[in-house]
C-alpha atoms as a PDB file:
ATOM      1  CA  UNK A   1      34.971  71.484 -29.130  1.00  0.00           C
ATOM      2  CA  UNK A   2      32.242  74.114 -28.392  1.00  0.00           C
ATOM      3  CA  UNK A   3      34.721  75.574 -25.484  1.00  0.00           C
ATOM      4  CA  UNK A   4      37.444  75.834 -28.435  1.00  0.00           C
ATOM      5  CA  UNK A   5      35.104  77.569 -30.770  1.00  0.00           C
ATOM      6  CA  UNK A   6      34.145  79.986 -28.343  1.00  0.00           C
ATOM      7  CA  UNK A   7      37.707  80.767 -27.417  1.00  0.00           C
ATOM      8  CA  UNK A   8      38.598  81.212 -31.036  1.00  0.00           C
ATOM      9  CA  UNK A   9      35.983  83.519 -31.249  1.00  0.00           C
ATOM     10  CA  UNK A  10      35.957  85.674 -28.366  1.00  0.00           C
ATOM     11  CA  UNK A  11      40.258  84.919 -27.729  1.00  0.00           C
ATOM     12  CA  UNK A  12      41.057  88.007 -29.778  1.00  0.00           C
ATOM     13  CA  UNK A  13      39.011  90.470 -28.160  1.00  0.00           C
ATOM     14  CA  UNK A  14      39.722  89.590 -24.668  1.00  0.00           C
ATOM     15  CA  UNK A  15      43.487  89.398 -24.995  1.00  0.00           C
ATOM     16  CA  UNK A  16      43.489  92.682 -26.062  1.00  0.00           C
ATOM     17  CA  UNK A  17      41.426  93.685 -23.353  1.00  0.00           C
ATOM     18  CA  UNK A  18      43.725  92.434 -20.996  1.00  0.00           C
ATOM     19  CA  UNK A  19      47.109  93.924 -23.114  1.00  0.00           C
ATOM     20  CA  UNK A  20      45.141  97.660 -22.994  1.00  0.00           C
ATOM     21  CA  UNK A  21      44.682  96.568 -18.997  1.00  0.00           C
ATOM     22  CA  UNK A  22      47.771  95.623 -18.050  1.00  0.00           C
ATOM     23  CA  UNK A  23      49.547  96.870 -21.248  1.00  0.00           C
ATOM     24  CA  UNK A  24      51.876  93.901 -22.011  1.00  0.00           C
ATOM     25  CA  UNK A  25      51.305  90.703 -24.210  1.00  0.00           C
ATOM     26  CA  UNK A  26      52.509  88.111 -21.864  1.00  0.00           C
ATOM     27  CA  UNK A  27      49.609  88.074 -19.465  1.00  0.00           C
ATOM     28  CA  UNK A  28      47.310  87.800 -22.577  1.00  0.00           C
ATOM     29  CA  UNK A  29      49.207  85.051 -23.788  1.00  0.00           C
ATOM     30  CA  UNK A  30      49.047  83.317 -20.300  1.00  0.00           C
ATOM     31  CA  UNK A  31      45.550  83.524 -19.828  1.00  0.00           C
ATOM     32  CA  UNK A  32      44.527  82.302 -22.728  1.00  0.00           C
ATOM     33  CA  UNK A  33      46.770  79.462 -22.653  1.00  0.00           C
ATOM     34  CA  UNK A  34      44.827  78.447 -19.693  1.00  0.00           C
ATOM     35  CA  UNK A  35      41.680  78.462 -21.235  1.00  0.00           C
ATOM     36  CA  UNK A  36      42.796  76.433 -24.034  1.00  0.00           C
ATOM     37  CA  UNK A  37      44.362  74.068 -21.631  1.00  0.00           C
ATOM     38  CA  UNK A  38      40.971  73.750 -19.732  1.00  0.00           C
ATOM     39  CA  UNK A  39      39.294  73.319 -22.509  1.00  0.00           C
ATOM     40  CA  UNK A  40      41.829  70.089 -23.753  1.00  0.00           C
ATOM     41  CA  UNK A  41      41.158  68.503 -20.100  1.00  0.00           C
ATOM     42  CA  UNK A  42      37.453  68.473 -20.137  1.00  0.00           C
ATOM     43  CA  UNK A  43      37.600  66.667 -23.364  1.00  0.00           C
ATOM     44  CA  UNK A  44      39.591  64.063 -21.439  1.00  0.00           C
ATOM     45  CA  UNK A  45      36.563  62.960 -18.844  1.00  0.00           C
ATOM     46  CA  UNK A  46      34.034  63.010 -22.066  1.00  0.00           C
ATOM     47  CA  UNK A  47      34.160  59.007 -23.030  1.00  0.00           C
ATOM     48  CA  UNK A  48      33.455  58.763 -19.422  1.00  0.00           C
ATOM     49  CA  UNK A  49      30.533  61.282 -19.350  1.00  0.00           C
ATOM     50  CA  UNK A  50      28.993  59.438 -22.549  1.00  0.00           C
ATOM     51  CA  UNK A  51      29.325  55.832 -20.646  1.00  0.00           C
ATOM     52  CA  UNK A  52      27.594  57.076 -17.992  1.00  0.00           C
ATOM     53  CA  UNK A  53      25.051  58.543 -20.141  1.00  0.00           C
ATOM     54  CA  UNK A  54      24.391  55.460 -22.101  1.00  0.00           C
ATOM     55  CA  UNK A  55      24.225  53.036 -18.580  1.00  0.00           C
ATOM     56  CA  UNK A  56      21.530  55.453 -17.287  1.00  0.00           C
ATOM     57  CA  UNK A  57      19.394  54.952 -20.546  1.00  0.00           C
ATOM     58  CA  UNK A  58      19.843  51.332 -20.409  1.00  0.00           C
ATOM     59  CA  UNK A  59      18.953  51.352 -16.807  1.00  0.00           C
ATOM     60  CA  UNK A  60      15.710  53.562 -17.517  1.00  0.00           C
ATOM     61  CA  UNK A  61      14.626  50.791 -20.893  1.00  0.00           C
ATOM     62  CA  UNK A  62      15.039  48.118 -18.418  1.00  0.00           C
ATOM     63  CA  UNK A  63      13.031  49.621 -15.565  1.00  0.00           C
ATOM     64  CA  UNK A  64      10.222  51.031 -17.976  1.00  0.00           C
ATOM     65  CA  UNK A  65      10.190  46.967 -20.011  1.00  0.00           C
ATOM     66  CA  UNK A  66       9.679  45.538 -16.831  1.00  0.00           C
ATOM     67  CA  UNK A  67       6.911  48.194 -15.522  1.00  0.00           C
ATOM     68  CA  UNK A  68       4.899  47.216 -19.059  1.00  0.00           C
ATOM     69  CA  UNK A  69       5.811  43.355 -18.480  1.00  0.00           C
ATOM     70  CA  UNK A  70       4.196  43.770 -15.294  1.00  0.00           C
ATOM     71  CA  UNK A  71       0.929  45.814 -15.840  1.00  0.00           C
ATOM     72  CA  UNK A  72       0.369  42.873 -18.514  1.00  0.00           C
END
């Protein structure tokens, strides 16, 4: 979501940049398709990220439960 906020922000400006640069729309329109696009696939591989996220904190609790079991 934060990549899709920043490209509604900051889309605008840029395509224009690129229309004055190249002086036609369809590039503009290209480019910023792609970002959007990128943007929809790395929200694909987030349930994954936050899995892996949450097995490394359970991993850590266990390790640090049995380190205070231990110096009892």
């Amino acid at each position: 979501m934060v990549f899709m906020g920043i490209g509604a922000v900051v889309g605008g400006p840029i395509a224009a940049q690129i229309k004055d640069i190249t002086g036609n729309y369809d590039i503009s329109f290209y480019v910023m398709g792609i970002i959007f696009a990128f943007s929809g696939v790395m929200t694909i591989r987030l349930p994954e990220l936050k899995a892996w996220e949450e097995s490394k904190k359970l991993a850590r609790a266990g390790t640090e439960m049995r380190v205070i079991s231990e110096a009892s």
